[in-house]
Protein backbone atom coordinates (compact mmCIF):
# COMPACT_ATOMS: atom_id res chain seq x y z
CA UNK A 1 -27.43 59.16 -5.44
CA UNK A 2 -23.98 58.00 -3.87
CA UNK A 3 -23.65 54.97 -1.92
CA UNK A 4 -22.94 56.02 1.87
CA UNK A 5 -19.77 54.43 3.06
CA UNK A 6 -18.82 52.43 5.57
CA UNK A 7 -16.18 54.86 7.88
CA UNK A 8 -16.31 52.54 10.92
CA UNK A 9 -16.72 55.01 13.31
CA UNK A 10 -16.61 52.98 16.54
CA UNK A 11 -13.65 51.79 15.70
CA UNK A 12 -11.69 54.93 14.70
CA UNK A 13 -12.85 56.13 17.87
CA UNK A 14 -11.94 53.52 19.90
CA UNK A 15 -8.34 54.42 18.42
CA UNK A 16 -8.51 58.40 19.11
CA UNK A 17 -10.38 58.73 22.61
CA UNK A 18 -6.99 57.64 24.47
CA UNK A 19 -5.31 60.49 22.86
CA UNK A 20 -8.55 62.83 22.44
CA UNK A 21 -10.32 62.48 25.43
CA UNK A 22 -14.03 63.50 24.94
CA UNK A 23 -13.35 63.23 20.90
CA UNK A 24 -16.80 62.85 18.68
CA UNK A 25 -16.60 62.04 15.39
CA UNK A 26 -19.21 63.15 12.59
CA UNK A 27 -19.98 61.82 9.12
CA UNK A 28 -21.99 64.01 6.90
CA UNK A 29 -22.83 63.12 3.40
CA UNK A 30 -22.45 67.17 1.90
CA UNK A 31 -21.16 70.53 3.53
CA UNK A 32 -19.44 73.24 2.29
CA UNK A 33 -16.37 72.95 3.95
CA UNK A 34 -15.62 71.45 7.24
CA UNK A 35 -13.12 73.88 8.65
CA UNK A 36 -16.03 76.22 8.40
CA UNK A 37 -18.58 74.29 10.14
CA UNK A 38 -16.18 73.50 13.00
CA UNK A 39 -15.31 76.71 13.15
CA UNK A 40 -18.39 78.32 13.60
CA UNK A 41 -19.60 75.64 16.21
CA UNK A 42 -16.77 77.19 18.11
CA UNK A 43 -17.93 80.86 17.24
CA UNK A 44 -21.36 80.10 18.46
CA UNK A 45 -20.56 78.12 20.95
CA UNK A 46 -18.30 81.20 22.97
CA UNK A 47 -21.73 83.07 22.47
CA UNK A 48 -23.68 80.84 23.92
CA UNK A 49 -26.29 79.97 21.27
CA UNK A 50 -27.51 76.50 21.13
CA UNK A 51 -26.56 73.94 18.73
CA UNK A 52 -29.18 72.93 15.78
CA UNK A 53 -27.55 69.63 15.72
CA UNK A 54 -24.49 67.88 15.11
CA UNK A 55 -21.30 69.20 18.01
CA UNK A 56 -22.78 68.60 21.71
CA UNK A 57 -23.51 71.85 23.54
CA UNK A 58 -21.76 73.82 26.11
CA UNK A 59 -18.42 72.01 25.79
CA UNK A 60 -15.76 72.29 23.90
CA UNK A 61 -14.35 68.80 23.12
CA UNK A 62 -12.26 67.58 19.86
CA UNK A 63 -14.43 67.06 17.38
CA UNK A 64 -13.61 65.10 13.93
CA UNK A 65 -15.85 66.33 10.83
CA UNK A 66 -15.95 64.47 8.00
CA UNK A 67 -17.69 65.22 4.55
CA UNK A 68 -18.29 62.66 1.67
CA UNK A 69 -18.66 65.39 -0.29
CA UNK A 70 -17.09 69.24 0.53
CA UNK A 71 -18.81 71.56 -1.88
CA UNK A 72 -16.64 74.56 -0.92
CA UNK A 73 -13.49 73.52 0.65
CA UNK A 74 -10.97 76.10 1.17
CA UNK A 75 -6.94 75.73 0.80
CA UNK A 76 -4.88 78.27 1.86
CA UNK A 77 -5.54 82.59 1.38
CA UNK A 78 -9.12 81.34 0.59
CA UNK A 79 -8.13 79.95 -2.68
CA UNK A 80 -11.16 76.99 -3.63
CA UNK A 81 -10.26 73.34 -3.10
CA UNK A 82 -12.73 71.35 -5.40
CA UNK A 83 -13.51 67.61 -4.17
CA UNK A 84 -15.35 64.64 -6.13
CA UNK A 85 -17.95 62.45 -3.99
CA UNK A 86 -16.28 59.24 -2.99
CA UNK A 87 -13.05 59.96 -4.83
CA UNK A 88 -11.67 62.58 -2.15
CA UNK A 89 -11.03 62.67 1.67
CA UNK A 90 -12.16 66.00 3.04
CA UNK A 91 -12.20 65.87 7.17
CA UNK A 92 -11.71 68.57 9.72
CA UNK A 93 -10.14 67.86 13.51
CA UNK A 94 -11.00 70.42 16.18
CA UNK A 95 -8.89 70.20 19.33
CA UNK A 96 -8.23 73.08 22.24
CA UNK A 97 -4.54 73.96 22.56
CA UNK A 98 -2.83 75.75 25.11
CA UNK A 99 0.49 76.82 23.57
CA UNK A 100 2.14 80.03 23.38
CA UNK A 101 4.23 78.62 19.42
CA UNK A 102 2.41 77.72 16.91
CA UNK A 103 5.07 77.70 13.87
CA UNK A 104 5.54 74.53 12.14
CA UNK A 105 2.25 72.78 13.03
CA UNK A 106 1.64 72.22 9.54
CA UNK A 107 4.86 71.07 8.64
CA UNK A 108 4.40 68.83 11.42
CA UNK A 109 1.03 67.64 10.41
CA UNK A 110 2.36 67.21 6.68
CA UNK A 111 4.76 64.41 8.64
CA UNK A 112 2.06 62.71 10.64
CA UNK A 113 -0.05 62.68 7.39
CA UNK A 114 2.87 61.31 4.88
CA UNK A 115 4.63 58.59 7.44
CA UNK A 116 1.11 56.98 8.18
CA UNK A 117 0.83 56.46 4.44
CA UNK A 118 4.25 56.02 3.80
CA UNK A 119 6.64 54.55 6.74
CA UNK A 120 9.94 54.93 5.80
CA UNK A 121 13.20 52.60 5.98
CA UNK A 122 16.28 53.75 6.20
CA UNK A 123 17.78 55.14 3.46
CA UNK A 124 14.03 54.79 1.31
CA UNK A 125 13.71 57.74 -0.97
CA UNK A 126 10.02 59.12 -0.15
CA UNK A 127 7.37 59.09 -2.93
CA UNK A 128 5.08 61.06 -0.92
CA UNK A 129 7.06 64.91 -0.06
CA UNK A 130 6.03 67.85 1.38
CA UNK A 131 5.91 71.68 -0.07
CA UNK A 132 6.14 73.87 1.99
CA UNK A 133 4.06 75.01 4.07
CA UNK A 134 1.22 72.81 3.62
CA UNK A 135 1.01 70.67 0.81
CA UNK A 136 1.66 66.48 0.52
CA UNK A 137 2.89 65.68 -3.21
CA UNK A 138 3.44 62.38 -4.99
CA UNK A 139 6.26 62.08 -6.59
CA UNK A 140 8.20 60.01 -8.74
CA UNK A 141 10.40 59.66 -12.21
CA UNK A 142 8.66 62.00 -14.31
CA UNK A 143 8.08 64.80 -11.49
CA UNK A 144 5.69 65.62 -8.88
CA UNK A 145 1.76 66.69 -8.81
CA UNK A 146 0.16 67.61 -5.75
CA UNK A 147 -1.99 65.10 -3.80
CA UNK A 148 -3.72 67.20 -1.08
CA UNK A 149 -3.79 69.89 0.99
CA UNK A 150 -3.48 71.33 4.82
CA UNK A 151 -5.21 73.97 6.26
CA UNK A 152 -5.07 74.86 9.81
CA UNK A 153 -7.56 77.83 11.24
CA UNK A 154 -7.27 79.00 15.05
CA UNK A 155 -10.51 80.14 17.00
CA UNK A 156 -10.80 81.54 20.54
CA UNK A 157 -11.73 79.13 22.99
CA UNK A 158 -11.94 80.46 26.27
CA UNK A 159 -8.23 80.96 27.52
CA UNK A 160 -6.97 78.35 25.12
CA UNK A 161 -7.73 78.15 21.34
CA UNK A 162 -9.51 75.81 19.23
CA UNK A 163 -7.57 74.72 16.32
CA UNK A 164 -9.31 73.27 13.40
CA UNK A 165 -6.90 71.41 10.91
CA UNK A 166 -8.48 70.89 7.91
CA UNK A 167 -7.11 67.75 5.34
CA UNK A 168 -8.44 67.25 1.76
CA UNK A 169 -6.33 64.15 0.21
CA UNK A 170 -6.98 62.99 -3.73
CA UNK A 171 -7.77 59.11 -3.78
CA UNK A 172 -8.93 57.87 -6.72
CA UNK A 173 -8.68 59.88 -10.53
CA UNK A 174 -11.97 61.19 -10.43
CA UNK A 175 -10.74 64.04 -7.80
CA UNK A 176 -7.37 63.96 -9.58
CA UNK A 177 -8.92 65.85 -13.03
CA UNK A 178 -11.55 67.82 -10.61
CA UNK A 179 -11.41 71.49 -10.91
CA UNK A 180 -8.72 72.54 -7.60
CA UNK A 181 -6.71 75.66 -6.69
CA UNK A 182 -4.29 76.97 -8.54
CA UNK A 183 -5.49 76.65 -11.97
CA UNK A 184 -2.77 77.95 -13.49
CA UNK A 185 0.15 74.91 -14.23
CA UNK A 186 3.08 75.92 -12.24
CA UNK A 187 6.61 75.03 -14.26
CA UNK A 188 6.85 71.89 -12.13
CA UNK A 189 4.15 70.18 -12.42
CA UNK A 190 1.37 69.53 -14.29
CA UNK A 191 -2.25 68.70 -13.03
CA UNK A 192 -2.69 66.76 -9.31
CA UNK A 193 -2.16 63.13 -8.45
CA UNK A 194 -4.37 60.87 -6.65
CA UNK A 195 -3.69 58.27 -3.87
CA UNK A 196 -4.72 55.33 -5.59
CA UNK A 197 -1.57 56.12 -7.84
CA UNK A 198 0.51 55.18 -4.69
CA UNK A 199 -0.48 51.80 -4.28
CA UNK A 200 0.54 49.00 -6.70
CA UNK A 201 -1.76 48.28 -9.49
CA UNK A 202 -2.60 44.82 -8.44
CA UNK A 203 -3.42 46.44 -4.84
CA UNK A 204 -6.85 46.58 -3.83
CA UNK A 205 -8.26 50.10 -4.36
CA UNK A 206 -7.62 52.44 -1.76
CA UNK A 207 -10.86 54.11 -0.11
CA UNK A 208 -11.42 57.14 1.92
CA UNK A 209 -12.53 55.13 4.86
CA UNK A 210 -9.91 52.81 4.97
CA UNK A 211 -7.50 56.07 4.35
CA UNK A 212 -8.57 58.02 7.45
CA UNK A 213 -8.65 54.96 9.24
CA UNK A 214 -4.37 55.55 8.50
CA UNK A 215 -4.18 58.96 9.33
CA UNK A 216 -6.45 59.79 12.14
CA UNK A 217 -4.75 58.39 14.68
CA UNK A 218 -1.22 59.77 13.34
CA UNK A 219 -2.88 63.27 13.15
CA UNK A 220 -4.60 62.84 16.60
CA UNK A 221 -0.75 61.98 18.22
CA UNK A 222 0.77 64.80 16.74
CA UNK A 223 -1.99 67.12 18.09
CA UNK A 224 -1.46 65.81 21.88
CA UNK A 225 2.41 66.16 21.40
CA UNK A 226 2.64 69.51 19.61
CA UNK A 227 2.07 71.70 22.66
CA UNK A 228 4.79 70.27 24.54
CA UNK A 229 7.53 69.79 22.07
CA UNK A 230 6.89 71.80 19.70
CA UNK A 231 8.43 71.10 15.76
CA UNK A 232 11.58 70.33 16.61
CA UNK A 233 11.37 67.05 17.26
CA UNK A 234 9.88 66.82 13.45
CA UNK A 235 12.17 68.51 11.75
CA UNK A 236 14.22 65.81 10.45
CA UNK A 237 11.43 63.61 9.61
CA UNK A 238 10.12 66.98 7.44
CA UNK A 239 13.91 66.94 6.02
CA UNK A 240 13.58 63.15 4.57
CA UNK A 241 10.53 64.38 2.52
CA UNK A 242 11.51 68.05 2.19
CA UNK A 243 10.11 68.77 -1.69
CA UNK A 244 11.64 72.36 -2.03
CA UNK A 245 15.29 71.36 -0.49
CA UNK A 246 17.86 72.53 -2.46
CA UNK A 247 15.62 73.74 -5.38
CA UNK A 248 15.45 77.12 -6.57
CA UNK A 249 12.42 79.16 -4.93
CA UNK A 250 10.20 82.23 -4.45
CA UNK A 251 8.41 83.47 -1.22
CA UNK A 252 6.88 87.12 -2.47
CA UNK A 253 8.92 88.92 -3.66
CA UNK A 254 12.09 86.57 -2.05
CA UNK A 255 13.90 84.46 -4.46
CA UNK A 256 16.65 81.70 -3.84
CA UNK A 257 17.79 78.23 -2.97
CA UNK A 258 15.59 76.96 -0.21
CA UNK A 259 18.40 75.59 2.25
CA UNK A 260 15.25 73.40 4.59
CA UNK A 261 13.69 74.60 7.91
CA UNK A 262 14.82 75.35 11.27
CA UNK A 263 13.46 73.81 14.26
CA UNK A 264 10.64 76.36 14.25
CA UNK A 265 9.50 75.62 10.95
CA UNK A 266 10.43 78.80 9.32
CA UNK A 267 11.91 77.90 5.56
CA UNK A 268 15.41 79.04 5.16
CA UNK A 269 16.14 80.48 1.88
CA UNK A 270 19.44 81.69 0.63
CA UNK A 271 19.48 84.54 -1.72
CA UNK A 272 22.01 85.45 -4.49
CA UNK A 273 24.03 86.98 -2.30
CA UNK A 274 24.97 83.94 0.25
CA UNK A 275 22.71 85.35 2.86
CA UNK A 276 20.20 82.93 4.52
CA UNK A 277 16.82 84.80 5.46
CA UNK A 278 13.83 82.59 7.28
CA UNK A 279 10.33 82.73 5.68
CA UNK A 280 7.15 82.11 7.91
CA UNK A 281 3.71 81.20 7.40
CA UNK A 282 1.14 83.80 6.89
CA UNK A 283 0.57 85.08 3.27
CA UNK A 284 3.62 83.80 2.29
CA UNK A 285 3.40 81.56 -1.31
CA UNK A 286 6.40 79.44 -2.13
CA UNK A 287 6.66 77.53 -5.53
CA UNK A 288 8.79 75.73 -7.02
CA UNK A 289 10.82 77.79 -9.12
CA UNK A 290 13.05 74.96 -11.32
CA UNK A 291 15.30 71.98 -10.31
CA UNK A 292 17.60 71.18 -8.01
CA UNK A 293 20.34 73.43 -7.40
């Protein structure tokens, strides 16, 4: 049986509650997948049924779900996202927005995630990038492999909705050579990378405590900004670490040079024929088609 760890709750909350007011935070030792759990809390919740346990009753306060071990975790267009005990972070954040825009919340999210990991200098070339739309890679002289994942579900919450943002991170090589999405080896990389590949070998370990101890509070501060400014004010900080820029791409059926994102988050690809068309979310799949342009 796995060792519980030590996730040092009161602390972490202590950090979130000025931003989150009302915030709980859960640790479970197994669920399926936390995006689902929150978001049928919030389902059952708006019909009034009671709560078995866990998210308090008859309110609907941020809520941050964490799972030493997801045993179906979901990425993107329901594709499986397969997680180790102790060698993965798997957590879900609920919070109630009221905002009209939603585009680039994951992009923005992707930031939050990568520059509490990895604060940048000036003029530092990033080992941790982002594809487009939702994905945090770590990257360096031989390529790039993917190191986690984003996925952000919206839920009716009385006249605002709840949005449950959903972040699976690889930390040690045991979730690395898991089973994940996306089986298939895509022409630019090969298999996923793990966090503890980040951190210099002589560096104690990283752990998934101590790892959403980092991010938590960068997540949490994007969440109370993001209704009032929208992603504009991330849009350069998504340029610095910007995996598809300048690369040759496909969005269905789309194929081109992706040229970045505009300030609402939209990726701007330029076709064959000089013409610049924006991509949004929604089913849309971009990979990385070869190298840079």
């Amino acid at each position: 049986m796995d060792t519980p760890q030590n996730w040092k709750v009161e602390a972490l909350w202590q950090q979130l509650s000025p931003l989150l007011p009302g915030v709980s935070i859960e640790v479970v030792a197994r669920t399926e997948s936390t995006n689902t759990a929150l978001l049928e809390r919030v389902r059952k919740e708006s019909r009034g049924e009671n709560q078995a346990y866990g998210r308090r009753s008859h309110d609907m306060q941020p809520c941050l779900l964490v799972a030493e071990h997801q045993t179906q975790g979901r990425g993107r267009m329901g594709r499986p996202w397969v997680s180790a005990p102790s060698a993965s972070l798997t957590f879900s954040l609920g919070v109630a927005l009221d905002m009209d825009d939603w585009s680039g919340l994951s992009l923005a999210v992707g930031c939050a995630v990568a520059d509490a990991l990895e604060p940048l200098a000036e003029g530092q070339a990033p080992r941790l990038q982002l594809k487009w739309p939702n994905d945090i890679w770590l990257v360096n002289e031989a390529g790039g492999r993917k190191l986690g994942g984003i996925l952000i579900e919206t839920v009716p919450a009385g006249a605002q909705r709840m949005a449950i943002v959903g972040i699976g991170l690889n930390i040690s090589e045991q979730a690395a050579v898991a089973p994940h999405e996306g089986m298939g080896a895509p022409v630019f990389s090969t298999g996923f990378a793990a966090l503890s590949e980040f951190y210099p070998p002589d560096a104690p370990a990283p752990t998934a405590p101590d790892v959403l101890a980092r991010i938590a509070p960068a997540l949490a501060q994007a969440l109370h900004d993001f209704p009032q400014a929208g992603f504009a004010p991330w849009q350069a900080a998504y340029a610095r670490r910007d995996l598809t820029l300048d690369r040759a791409v496909s969005a269905g059926t789309l194929e081109g040079i992706s040229r970045g994102v505009d300030a609402g988050g939209n990726l701007q690809v330029e076709t064959a024929g000089g013409v610049v068309q924006p991509v949004s979310g929604g089913e849309v799949s971009v990979r990385l088609a070869g190298s840079k342009a």
